[in-house]
N, C-alpha and C. Protein backbone atom coordinates (compact mmCIF):
# COMPACT_ATOMS: atom_id res chain seq x y z
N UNK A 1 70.86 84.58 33.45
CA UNK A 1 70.18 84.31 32.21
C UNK A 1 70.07 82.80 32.06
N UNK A 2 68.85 82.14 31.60
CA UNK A 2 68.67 81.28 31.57
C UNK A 2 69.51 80.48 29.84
N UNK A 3 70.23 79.13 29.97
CA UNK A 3 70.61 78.77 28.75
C UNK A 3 70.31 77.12 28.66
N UNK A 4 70.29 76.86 27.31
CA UNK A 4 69.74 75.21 26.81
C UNK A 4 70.82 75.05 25.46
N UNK A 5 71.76 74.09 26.75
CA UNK A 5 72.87 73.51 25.70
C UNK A 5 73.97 74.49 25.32
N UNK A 6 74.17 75.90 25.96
CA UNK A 6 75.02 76.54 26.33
C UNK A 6 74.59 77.73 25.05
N UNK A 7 73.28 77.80 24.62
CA UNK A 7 72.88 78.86 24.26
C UNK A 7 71.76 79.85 25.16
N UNK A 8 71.91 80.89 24.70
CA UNK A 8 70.83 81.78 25.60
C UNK A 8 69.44 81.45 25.22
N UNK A 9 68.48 81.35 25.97
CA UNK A 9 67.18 81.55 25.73
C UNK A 9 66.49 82.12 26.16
N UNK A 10 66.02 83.20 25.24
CA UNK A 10 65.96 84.73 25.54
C UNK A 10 63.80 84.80 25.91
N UNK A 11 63.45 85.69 27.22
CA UNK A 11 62.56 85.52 27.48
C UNK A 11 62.09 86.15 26.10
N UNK A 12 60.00 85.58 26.31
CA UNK A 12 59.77 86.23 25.21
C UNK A 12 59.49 85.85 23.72
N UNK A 13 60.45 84.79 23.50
CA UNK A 13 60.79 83.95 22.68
C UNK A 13 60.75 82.43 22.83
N UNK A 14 60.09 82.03 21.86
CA UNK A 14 60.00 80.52 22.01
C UNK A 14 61.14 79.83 21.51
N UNK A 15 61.26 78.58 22.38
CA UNK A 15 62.94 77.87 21.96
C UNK A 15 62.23 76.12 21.21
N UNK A 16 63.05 75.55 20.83
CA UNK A 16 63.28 74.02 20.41
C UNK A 16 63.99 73.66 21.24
N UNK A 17 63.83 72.46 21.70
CA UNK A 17 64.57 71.40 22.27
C UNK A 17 65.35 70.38 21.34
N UNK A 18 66.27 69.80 21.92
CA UNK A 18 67.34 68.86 21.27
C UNK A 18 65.83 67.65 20.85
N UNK A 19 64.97 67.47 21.13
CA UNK A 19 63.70 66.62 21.19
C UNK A 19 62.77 67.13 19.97
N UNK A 20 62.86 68.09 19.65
CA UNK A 20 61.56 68.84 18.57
C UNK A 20 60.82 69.27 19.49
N UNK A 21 60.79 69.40 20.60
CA UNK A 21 59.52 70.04 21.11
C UNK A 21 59.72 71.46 21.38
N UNK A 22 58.69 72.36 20.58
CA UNK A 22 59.25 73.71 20.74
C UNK A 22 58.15 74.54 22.54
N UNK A 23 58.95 75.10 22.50
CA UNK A 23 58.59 75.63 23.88
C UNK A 23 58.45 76.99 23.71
N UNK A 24 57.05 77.08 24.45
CA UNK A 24 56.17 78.22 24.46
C UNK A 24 57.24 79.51 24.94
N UNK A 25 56.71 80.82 23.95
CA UNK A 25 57.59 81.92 24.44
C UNK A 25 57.01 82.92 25.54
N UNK A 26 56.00 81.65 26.46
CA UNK A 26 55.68 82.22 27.88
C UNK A 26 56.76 81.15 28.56
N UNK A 27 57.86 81.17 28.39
CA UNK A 27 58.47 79.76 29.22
C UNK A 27 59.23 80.11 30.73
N UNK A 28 59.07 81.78 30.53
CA UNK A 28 60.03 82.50 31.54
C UNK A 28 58.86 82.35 32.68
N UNK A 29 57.83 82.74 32.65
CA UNK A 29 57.00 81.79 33.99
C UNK A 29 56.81 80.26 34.89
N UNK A 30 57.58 80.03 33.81
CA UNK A 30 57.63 78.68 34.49
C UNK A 30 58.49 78.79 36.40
N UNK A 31 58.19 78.00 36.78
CA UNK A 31 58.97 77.83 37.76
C UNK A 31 60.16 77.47 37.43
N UNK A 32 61.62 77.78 38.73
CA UNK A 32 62.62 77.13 38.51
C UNK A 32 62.71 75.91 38.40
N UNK A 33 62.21 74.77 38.87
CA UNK A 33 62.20 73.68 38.73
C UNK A 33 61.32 72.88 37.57
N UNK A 34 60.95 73.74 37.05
CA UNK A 34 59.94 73.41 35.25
C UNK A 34 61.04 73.94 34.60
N UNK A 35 61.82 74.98 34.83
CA UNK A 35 62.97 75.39 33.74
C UNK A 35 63.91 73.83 33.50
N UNK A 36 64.72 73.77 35.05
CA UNK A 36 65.77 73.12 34.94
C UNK A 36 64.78 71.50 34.44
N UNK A 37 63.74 71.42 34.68
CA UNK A 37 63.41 70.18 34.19
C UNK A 37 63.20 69.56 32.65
N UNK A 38 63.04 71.15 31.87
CA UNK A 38 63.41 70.91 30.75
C UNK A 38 64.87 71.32 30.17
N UNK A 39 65.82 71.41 30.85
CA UNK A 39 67.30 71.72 30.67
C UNK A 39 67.85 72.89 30.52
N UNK A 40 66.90 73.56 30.81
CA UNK A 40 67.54 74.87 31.24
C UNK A 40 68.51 75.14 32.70
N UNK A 41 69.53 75.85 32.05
CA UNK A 41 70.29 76.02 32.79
C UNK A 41 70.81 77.36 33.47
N UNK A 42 70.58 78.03 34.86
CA UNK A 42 71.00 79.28 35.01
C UNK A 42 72.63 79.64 34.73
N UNK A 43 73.06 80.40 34.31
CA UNK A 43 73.91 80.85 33.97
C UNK A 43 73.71 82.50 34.55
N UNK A 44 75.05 83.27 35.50
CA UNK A 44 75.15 84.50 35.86
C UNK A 44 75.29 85.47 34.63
N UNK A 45 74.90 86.00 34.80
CA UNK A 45 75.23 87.36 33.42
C UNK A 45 76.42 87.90 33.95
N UNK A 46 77.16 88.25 33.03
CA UNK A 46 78.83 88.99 33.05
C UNK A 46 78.57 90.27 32.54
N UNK A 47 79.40 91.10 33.26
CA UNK A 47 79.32 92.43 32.55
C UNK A 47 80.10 92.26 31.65
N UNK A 48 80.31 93.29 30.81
CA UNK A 48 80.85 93.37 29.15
C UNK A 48 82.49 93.65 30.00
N UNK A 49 83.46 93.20 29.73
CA UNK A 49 84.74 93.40 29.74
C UNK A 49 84.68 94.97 29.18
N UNK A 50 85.72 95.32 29.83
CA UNK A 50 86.31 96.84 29.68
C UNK A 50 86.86 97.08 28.60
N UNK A 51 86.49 97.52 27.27
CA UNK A 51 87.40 97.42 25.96
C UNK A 51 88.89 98.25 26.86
N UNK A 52 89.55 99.07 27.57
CA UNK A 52 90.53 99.70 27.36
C UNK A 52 91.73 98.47 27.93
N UNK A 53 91.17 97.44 28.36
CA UNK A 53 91.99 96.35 28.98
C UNK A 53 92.06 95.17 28.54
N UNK A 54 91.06 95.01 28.28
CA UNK A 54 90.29 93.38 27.61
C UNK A 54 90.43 93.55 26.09
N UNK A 55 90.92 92.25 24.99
CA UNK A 55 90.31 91.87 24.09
C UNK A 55 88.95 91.03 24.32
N UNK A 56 88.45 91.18 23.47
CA UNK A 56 86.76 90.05 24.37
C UNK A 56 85.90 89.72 22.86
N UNK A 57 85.45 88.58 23.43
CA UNK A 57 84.34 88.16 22.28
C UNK A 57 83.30 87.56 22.80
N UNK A 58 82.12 88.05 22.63
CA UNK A 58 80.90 87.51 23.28
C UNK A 58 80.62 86.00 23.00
N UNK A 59 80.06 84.89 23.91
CA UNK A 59 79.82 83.67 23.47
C UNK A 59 78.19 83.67 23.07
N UNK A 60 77.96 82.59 22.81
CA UNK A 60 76.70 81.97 22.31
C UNK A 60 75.60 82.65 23.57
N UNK A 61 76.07 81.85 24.99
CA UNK A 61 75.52 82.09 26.24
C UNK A 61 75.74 83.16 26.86
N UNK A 62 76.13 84.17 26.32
CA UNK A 62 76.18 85.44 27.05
C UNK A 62 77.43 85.82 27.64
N UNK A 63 78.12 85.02 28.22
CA UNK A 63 79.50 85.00 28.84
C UNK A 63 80.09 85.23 27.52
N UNK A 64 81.80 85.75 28.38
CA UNK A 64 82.92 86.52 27.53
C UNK A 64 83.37 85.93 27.73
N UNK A 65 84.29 85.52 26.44
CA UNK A 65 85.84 85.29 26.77
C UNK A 65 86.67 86.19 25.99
N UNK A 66 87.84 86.35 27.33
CA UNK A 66 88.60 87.44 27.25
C UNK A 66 90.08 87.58 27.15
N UNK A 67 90.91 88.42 27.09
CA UNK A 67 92.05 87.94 26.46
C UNK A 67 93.05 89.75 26.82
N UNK A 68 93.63 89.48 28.39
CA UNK A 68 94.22 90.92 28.59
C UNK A 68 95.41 91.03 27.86
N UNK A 69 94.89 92.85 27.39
CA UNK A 69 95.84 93.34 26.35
C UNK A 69 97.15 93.73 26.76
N UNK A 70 98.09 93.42 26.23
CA UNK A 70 99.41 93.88 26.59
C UNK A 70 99.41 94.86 27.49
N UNK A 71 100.66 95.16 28.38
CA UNK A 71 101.09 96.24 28.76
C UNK A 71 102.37 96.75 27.78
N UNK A 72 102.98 95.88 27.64
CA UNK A 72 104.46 96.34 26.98
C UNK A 72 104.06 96.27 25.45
N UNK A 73 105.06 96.78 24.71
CA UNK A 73 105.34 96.68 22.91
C UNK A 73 105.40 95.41 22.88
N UNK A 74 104.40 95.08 21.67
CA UNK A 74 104.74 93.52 21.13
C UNK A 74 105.96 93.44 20.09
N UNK A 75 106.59 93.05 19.58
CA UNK A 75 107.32 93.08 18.61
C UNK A 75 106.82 92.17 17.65
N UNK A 76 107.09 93.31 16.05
CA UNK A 76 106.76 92.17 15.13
C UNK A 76 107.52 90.88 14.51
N UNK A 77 107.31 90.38 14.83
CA UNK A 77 107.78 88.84 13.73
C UNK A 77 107.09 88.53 12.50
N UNK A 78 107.75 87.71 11.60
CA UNK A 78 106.95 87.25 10.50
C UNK A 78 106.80 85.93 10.99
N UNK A 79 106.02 85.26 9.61
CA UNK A 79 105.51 83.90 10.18
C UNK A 79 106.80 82.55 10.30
N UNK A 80 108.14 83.37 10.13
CA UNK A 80 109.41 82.07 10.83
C UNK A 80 109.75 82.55 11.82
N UNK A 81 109.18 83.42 12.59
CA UNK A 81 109.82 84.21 14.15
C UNK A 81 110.34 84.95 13.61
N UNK A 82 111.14 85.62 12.69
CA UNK A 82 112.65 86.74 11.83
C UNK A 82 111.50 87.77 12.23
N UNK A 83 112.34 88.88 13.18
CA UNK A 83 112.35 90.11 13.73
C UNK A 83 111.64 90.98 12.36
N UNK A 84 110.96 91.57 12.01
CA UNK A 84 110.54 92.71 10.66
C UNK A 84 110.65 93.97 11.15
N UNK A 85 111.58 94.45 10.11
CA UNK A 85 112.45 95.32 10.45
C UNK A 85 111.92 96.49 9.68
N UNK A 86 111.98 98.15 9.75
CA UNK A 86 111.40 99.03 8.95
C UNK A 86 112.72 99.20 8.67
N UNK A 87 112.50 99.16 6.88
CA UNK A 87 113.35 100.06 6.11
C UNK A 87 114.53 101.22 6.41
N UNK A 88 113.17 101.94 6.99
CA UNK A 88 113.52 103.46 6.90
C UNK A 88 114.41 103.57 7.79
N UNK A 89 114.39 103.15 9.15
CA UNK A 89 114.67 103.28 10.51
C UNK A 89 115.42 102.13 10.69
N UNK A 90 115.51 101.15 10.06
CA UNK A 90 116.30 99.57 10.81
C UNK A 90 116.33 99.41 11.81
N UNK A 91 115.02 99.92 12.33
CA UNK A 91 114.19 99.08 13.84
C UNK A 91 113.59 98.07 13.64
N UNK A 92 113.18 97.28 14.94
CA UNK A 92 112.47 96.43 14.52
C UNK A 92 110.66 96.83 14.91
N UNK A 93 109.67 96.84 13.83
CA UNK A 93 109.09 97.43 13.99
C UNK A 93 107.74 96.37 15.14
N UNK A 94 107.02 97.14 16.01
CA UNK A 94 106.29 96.33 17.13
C UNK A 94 104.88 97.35 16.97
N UNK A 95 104.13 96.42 18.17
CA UNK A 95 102.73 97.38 18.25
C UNK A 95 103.04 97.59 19.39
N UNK A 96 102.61 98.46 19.68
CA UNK A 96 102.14 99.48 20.59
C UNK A 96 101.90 98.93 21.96
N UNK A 97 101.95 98.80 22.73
CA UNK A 97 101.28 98.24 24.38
C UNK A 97 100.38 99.44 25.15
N UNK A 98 99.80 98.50 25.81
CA UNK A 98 98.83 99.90 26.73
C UNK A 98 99.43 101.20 27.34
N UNK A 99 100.78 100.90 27.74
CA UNK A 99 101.68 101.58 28.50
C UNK A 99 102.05 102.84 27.10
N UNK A 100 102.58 102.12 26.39
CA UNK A 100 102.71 103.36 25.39
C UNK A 100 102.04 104.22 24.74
N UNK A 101 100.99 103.46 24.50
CA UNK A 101 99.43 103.84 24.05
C UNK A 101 99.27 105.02 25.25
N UNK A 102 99.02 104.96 26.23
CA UNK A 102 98.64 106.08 27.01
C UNK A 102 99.63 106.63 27.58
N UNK A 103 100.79 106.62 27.27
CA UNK A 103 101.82 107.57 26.91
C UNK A 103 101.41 108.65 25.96
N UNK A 104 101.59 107.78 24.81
CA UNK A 104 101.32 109.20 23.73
C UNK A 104 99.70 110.00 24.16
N UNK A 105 98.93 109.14 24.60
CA UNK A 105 97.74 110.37 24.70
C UNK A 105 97.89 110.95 26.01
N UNK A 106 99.23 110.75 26.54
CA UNK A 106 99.19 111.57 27.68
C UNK A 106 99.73 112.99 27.04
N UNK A 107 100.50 112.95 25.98
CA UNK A 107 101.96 113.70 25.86
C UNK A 107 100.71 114.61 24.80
N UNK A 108 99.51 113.52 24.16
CA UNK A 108 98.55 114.54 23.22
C UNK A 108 97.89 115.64 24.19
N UNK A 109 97.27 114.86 25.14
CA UNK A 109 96.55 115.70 26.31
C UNK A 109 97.34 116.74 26.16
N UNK A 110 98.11 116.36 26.94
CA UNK A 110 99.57 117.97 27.37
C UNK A 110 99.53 119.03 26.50
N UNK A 111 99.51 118.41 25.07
CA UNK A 111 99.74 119.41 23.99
C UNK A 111 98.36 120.15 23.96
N UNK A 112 97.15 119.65 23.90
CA UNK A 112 95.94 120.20 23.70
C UNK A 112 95.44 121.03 24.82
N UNK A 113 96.02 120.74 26.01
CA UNK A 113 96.04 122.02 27.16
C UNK A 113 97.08 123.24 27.06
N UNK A 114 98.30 123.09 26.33
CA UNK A 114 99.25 124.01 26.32
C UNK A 114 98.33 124.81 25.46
N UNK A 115 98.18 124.18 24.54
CA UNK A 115 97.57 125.06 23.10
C UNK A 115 96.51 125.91 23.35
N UNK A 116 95.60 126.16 24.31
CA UNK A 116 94.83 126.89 24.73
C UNK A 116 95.15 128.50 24.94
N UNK A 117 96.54 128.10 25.64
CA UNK A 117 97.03 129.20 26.24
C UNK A 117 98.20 129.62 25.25
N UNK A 118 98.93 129.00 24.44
CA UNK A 118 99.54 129.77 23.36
C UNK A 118 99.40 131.04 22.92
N UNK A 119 98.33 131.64 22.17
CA UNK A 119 97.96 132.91 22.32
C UNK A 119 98.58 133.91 23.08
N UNK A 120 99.10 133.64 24.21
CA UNK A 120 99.76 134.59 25.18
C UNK A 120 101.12 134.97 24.81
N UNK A 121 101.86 133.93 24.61
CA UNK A 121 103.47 133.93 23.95
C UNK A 121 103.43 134.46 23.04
N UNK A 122 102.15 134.02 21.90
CA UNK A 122 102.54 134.26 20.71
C UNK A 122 102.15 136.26 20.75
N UNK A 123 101.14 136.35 21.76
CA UNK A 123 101.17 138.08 21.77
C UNK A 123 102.89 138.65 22.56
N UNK A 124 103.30 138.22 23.23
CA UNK A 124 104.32 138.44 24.10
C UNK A 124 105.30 138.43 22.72
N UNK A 125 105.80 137.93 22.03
CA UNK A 125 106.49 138.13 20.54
C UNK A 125 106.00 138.88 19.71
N UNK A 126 104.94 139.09 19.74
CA UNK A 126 104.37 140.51 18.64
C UNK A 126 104.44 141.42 19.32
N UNK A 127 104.00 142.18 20.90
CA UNK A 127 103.80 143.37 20.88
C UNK A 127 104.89 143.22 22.57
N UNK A 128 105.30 142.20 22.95
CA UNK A 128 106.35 142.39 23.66
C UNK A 128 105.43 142.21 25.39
N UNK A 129 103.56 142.07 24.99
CA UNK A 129 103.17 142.10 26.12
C UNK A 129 103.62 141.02 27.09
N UNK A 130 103.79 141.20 28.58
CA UNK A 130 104.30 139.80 29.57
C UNK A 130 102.72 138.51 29.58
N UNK A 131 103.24 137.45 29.80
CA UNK A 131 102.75 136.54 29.92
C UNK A 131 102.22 136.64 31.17
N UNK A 132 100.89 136.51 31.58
CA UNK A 132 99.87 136.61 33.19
C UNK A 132 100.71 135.47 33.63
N UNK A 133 100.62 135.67 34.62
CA UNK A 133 101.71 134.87 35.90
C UNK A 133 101.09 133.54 35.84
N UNK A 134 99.14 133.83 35.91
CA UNK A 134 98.33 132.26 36.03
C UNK A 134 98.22 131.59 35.17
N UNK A 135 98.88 132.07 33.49
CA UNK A 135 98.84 131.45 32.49
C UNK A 135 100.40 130.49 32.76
N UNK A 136 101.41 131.12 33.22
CA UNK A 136 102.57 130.40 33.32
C UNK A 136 102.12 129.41 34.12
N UNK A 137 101.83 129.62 35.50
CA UNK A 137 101.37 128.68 36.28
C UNK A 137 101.07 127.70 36.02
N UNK A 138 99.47 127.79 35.09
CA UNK A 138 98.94 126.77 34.46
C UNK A 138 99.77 125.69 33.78
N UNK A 139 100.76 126.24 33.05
CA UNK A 139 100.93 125.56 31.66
C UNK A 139 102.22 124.91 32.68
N UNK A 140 103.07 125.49 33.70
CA UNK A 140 103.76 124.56 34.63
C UNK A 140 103.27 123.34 35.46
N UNK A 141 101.77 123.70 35.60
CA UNK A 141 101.40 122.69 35.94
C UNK A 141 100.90 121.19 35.24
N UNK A 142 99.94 121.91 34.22
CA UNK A 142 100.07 120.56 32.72
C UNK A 142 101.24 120.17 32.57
N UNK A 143 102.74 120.65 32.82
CA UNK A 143 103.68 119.74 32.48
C UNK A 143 104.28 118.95 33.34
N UNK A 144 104.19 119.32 34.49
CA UNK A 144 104.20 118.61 35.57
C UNK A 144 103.24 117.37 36.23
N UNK A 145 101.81 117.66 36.06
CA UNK A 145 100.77 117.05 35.41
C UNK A 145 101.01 115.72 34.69
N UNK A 146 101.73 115.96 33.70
CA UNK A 146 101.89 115.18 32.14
C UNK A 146 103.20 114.69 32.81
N UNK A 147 104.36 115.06 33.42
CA UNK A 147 105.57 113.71 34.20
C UNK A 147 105.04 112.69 35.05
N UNK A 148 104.13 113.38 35.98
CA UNK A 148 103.46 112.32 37.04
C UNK A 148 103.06 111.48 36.21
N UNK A 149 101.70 111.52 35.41
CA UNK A 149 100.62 110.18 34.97
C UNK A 149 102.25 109.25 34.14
N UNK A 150 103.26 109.87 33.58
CA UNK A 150 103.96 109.63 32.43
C UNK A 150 104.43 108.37 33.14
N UNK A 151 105.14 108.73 34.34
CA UNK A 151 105.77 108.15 35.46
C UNK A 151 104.64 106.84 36.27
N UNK A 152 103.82 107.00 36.38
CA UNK A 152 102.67 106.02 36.89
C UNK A 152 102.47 105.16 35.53
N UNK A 153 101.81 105.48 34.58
CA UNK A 153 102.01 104.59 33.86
C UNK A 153 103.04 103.71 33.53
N UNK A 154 104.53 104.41 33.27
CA UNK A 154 105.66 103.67 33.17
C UNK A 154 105.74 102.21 34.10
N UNK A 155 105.30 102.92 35.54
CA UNK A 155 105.73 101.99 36.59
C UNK A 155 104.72 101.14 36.66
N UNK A 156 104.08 100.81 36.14
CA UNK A 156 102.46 99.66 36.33
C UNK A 156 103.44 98.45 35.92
N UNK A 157 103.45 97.41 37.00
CA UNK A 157 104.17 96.16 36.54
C UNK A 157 103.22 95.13 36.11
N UNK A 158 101.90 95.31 36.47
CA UNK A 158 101.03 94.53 35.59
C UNK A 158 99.56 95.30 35.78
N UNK A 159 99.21 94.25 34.84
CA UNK A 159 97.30 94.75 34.64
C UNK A 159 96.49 95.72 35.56
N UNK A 160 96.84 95.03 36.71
CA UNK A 160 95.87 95.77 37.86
C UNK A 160 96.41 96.79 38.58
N UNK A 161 97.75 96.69 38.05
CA UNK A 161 98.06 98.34 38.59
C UNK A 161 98.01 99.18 37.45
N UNK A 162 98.25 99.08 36.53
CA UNK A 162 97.35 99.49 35.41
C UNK A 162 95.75 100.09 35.30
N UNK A 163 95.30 98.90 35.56
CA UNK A 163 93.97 99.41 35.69
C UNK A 163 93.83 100.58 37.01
N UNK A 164 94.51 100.62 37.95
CA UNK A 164 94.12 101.02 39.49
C UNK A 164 94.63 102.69 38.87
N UNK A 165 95.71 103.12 37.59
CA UNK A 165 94.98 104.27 37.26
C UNK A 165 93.86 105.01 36.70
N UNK A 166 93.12 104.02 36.54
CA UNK A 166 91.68 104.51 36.50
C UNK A 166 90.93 104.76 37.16
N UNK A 167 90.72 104.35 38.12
CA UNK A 167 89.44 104.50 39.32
C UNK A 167 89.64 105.67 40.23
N UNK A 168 88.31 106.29 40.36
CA UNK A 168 88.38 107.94 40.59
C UNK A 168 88.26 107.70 42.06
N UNK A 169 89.03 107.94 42.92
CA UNK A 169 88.71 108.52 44.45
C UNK A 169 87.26 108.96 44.98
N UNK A 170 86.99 108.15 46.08
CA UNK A 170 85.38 108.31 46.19
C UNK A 170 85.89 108.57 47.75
N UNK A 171 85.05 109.36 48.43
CA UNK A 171 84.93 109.44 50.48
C UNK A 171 83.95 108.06 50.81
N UNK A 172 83.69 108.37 51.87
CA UNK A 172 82.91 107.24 52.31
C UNK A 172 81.35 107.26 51.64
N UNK A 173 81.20 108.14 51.68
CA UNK A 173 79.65 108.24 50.90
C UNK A 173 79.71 107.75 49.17
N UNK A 174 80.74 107.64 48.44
CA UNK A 174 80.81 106.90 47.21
C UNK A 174 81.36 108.56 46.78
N UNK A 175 81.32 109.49 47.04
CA UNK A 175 81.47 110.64 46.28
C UNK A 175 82.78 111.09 45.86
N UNK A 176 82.93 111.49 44.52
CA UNK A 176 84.40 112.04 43.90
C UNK A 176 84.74 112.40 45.04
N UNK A 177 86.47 112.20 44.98
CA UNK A 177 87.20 113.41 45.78
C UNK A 177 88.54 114.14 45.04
N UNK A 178 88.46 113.48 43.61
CA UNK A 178 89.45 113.75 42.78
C UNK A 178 88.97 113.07 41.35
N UNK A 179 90.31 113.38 40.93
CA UNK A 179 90.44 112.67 38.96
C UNK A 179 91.11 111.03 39.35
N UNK A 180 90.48 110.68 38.39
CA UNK A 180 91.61 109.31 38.36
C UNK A 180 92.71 109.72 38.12
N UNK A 181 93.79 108.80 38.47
CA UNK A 181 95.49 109.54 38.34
C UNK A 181 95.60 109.63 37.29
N UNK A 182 95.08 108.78 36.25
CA UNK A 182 95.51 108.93 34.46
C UNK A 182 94.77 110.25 33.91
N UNK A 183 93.95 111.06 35.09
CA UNK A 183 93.41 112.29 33.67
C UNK A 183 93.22 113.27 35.15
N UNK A 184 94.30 113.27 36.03
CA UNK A 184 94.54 114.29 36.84
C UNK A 184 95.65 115.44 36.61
N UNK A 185 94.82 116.31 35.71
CA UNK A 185 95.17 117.46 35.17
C UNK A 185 94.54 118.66 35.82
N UNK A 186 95.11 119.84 35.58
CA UNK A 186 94.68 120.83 36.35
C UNK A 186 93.54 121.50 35.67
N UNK A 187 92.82 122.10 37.00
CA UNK A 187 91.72 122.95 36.41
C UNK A 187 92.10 123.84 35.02
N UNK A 188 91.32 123.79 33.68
CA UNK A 188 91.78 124.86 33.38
C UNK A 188 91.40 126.13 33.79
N UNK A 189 92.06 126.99 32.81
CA UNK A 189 91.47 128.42 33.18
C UNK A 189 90.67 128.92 32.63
């Protein structure tokens, strides 16, 4: 993307110069060397940062700046450093880190696959019918399922192993060959 003075100048649109001279919003024809001669400057386009990793704020010129989000609990402080403590609990109370964060929606996942199959138990207590063998199966496997990612996440010592539970297994041709490890859960039924 082309920028003047570290703003974008968007084709299409006519710009001003630091001079008053406004410039035609055919300016994207110009040649490269008519751009940079009136101070335009190429600048690469960035892809948008990954909200699940990145804090980010778009600049003037198109570029991000970015700001990786915790892995661990932050702890809260007030504004003299003193630990803030909950009442209730006389913990000290913190936010959340990525690691824990997708903890609990691992442990939600889990629950929202068990719950499918509930129905079965809950008939197996009313009329005494047995539970299908592939329903046990299943629900052994979501929990087993739900230790692994629990366990991978735990162990991410920074960002990029972090991130590296995301990315889905491709063969040589680019094609799936699995789940990413963070949402490698079993078929349901």
């Amino acid at each position: 993307m082309w920028t003047y003075n570290g703003k974008r100048i968007r084709e299409g649109r006519a710009w001003t110069d630091d001079g008053g001279v406004q410039h035609p919003a055919n300016w994207h024809i110009w040649s490269e060397d008519e751009k940079i001669a009136h101070g335009l400057v190429w600048v690469a386009p960035q892809t948008k940062p990954d909200e699940r990793f990145y804090w980010f704020s778009q600049n003037a010129d198109g570029t991000y700046t970015t700001t990786p989000k915790s892995l661990e609990d932050i702890p809260t402080v007030d504004e003299d450093g003193v630990p803030v403590i909950d009442p209730d609990t006389l913990v000290q109370l913190s936010t959340p880190g990525l690691k824990s964060q997708w903890i609990a929606q691992t442990k939600q996942t889990q629950g929202s696959l068990l719950a499918q199959t509930d129905w079965a138990y809950i008939r197996q207590q009313d009329t005494g019918t047995a539970v299908p063998a592939d329903i046990q199966q299943y629900r052994d496997e979501v929990r087993l399922a739900a230790g692994i990612i629990e366990g991978q996440i735990a162990a991410c010592a920074d960002l990029d192993a972090f991130k590296a539970l995301f990315v889905v297994p491709v063969d040589a041709n680019g094609d799936p060959t699995g789940n990413a490890p963070i949402h490698n859960w079993p078929d349901e039924l």
